[in-house]
N, C-alpha and C. Protein backbone atom coordinates (compact mmCIF):
# COMPACT_ATOMS: atom_id res chain seq x y z
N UNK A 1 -8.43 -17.71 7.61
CA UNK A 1 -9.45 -18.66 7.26
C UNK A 1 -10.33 -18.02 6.18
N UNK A 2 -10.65 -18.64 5.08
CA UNK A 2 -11.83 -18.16 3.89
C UNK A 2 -13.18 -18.96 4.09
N UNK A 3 -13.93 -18.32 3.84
CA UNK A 3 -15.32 -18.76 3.67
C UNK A 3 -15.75 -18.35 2.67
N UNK A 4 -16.15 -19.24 2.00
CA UNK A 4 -17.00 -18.66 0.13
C UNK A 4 -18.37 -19.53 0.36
N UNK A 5 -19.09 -18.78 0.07
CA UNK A 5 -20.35 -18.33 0.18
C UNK A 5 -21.12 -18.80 -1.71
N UNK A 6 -21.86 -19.82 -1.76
CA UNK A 6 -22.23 -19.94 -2.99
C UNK A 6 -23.98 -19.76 -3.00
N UNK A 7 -24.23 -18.77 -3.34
CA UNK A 7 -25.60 -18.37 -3.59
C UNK A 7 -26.35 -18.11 -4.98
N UNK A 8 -27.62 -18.11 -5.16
CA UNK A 8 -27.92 -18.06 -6.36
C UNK A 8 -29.62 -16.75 -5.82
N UNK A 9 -29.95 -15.60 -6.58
CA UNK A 9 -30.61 -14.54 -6.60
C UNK A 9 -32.13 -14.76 -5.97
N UNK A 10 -32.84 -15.75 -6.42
CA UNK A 10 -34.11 -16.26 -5.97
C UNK A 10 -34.07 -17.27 -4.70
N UNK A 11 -32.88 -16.99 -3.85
CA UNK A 11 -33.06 -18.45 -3.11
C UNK A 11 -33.24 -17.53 -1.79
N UNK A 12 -34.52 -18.26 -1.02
CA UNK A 12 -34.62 -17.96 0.13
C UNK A 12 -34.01 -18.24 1.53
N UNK A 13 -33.27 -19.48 1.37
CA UNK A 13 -32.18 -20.04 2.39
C UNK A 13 -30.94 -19.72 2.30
N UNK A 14 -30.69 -18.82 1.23
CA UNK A 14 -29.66 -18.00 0.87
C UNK A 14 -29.63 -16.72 1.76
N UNK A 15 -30.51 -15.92 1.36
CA UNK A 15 -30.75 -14.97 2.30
C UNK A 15 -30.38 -14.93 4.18
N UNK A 16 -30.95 -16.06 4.47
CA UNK A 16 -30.51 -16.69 5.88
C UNK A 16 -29.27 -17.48 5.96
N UNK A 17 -28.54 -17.45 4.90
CA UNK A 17 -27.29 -17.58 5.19
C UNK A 17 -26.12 -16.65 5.13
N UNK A 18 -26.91 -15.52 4.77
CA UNK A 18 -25.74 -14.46 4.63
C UNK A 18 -25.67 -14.00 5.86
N UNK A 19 -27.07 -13.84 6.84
CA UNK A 19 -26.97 -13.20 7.89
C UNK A 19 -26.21 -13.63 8.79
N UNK A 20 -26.77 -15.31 8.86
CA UNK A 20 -25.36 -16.09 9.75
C UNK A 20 -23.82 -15.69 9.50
N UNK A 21 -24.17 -15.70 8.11
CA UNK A 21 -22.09 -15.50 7.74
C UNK A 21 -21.79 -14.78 8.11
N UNK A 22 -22.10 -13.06 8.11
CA UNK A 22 -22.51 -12.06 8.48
C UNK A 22 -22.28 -12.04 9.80
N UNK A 23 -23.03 -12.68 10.89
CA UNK A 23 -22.85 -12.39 12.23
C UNK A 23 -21.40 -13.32 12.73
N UNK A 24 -20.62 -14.28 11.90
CA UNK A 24 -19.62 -14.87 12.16
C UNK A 24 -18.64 -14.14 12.21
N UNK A 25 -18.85 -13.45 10.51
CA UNK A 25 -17.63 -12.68 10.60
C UNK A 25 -17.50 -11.73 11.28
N UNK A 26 -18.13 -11.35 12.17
CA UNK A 26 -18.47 -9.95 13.10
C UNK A 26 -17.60 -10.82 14.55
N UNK A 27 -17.98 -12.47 14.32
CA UNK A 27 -17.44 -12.86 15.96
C UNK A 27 -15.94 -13.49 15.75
N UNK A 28 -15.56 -13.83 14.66
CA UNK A 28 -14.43 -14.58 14.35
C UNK A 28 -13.79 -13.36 13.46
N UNK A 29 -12.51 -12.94 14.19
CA UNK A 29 -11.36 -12.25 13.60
C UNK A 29 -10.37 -12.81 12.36
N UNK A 30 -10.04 -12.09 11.28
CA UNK A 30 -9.33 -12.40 10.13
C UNK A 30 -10.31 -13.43 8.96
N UNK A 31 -11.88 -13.91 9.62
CA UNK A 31 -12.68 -14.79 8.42
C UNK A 31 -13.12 -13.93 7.16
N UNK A 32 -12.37 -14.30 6.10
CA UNK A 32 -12.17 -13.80 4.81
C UNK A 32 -13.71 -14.49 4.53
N UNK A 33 -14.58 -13.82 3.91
CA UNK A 33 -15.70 -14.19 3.02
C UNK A 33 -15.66 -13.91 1.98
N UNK A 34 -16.27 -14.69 1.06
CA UNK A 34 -16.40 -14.05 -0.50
C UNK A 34 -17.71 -14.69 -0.94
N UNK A 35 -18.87 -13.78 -1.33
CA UNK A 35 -20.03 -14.62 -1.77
C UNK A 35 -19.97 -14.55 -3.31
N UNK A 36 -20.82 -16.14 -3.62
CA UNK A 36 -20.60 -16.08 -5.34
C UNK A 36 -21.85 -16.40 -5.84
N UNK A 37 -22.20 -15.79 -6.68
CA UNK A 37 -23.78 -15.47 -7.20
C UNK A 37 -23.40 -17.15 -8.53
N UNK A 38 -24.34 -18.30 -8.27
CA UNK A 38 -23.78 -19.32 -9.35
C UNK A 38 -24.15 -19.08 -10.67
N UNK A 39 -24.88 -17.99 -10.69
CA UNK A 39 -25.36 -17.47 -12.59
C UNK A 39 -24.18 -16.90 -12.56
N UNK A 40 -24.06 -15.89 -11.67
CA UNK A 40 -22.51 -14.86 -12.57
C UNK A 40 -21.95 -15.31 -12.47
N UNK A 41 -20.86 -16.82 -11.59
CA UNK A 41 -19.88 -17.23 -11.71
C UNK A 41 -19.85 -18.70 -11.91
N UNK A 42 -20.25 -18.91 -12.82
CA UNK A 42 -20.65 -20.95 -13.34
C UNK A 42 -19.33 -21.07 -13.35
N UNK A 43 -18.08 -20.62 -13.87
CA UNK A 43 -17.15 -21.46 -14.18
C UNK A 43 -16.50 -21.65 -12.53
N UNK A 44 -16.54 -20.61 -11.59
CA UNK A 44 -16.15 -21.41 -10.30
C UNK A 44 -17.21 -22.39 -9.46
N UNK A 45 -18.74 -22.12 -9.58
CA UNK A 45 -19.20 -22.61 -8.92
C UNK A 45 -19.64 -24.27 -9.62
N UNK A 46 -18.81 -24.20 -11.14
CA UNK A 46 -18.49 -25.91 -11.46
C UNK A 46 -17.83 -26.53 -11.28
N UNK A 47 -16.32 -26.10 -11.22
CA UNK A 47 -15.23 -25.90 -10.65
C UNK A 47 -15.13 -26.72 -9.14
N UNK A 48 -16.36 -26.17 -8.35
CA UNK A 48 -16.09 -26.57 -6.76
C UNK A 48 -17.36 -27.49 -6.74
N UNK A 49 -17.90 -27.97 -7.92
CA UNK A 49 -19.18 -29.01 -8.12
C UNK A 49 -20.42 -28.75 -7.40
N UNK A 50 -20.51 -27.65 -6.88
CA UNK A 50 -21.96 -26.89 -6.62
C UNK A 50 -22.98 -27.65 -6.88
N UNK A 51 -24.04 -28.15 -6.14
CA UNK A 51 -24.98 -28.53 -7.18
C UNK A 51 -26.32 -27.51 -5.89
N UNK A 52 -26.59 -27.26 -5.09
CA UNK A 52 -27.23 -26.56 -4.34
C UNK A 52 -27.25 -24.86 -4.06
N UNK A 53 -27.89 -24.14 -3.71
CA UNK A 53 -27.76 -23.70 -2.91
C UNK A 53 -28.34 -22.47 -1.52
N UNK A 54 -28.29 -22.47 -0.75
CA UNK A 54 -26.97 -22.06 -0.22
C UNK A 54 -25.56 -22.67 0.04
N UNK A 55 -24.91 -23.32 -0.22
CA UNK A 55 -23.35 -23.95 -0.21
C UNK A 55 -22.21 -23.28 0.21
N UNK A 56 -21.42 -24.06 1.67
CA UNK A 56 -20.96 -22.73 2.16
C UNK A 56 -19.36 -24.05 2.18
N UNK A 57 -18.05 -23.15 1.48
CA UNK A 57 -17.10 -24.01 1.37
C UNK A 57 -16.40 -23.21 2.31
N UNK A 58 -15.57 -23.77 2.98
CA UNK A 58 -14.26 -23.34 4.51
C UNK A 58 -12.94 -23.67 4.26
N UNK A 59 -12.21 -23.20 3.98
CA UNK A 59 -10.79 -23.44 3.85
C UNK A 59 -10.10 -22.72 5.15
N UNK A 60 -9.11 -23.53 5.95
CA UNK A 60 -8.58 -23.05 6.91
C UNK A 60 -7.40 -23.97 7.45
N UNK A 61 -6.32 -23.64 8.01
CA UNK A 61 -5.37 -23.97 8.46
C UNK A 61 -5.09 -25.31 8.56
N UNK A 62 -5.90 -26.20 9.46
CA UNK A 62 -6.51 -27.44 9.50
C UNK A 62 -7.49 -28.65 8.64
N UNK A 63 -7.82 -27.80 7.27
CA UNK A 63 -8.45 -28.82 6.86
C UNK A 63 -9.50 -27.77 5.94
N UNK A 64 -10.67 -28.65 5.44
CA UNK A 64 -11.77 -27.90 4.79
C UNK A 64 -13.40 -28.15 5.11
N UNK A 65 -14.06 -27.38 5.05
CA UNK A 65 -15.28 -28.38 5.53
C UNK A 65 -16.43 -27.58 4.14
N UNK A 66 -17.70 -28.38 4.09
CA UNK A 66 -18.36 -28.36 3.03
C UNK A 66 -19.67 -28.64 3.12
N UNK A 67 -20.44 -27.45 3.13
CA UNK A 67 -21.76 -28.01 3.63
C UNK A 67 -23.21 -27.42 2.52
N UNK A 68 -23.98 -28.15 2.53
CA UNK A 68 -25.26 -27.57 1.90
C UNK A 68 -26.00 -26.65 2.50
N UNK A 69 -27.02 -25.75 1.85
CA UNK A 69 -28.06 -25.31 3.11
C UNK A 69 -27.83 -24.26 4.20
N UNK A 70 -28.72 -23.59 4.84
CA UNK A 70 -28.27 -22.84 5.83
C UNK A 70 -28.01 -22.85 6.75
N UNK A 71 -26.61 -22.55 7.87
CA UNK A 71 -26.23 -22.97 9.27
C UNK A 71 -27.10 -22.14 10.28
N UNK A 72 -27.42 -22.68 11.17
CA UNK A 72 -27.56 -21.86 11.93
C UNK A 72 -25.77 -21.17 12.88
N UNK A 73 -25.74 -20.03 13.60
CA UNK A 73 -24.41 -19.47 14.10
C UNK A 73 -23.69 -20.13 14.52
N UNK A 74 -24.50 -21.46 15.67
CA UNK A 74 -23.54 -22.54 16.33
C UNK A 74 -23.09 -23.04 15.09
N UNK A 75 -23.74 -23.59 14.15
CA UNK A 75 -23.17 -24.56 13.43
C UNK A 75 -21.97 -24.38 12.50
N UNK A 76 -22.42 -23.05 12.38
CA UNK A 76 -21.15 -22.37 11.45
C UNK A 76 -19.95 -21.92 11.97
N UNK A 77 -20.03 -21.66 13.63
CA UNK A 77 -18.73 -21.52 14.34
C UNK A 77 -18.38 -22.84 14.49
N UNK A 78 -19.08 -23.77 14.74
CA UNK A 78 -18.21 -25.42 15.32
C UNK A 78 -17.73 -25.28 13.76
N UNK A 79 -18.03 -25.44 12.57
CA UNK A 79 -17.51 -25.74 11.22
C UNK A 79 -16.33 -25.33 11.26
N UNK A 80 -16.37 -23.71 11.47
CA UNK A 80 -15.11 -23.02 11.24
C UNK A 80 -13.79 -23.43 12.91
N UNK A 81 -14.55 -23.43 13.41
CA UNK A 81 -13.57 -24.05 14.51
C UNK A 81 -12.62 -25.46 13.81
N UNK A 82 -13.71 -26.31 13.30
CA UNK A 82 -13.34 -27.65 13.21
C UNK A 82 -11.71 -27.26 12.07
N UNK A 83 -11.91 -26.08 11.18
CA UNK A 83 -10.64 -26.26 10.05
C UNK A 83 -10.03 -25.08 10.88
N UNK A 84 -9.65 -24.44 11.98
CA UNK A 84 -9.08 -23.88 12.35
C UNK A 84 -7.78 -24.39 13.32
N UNK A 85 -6.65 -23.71 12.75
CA UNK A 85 -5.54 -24.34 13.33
C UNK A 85 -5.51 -24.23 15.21
């Protein structure tokens, strides 16, 4: 399962979303993360139509999910549950 992580340097709900991601990937085995700063990487984070963030995209076995803003842990395990085979 991947999780990409779209953040931008001044954002404060960013910050609180790394920690969540952070404590996921500590509880969920094989969750690939990748965080993307949207100044250093405009051409992917136009690419995946970004317009926020924190913006957290899920690709997994089952499907994809796509959310704005910061999860709290439940919310980000039901997410990743939901595209998990």
């Amino acid at each position: 399962m991947k999780l990409t992580l779209f953040t931008s340097a001044f954002c404060a709900p960013c910050h609180a979303a790394r920690a969540t991601v952070a404590q996921a990937q500590e509880l969920v085995p094989g969750l690939e993360v990748t965080e993307l700063d949207v100044a250093a990487h405009t051409a992917e984070a136009e690419a995946a139509d970004i317009r926020s963030t924190p913006t957290l995209v899920i690709e997994g076995d089952a499907g994809s999910f796509r959310a704005a803003g910061a999860p709290s842990l439940n919310q980000l395990l039901r997410a990743l549950a939901s595209v998990s085979a």
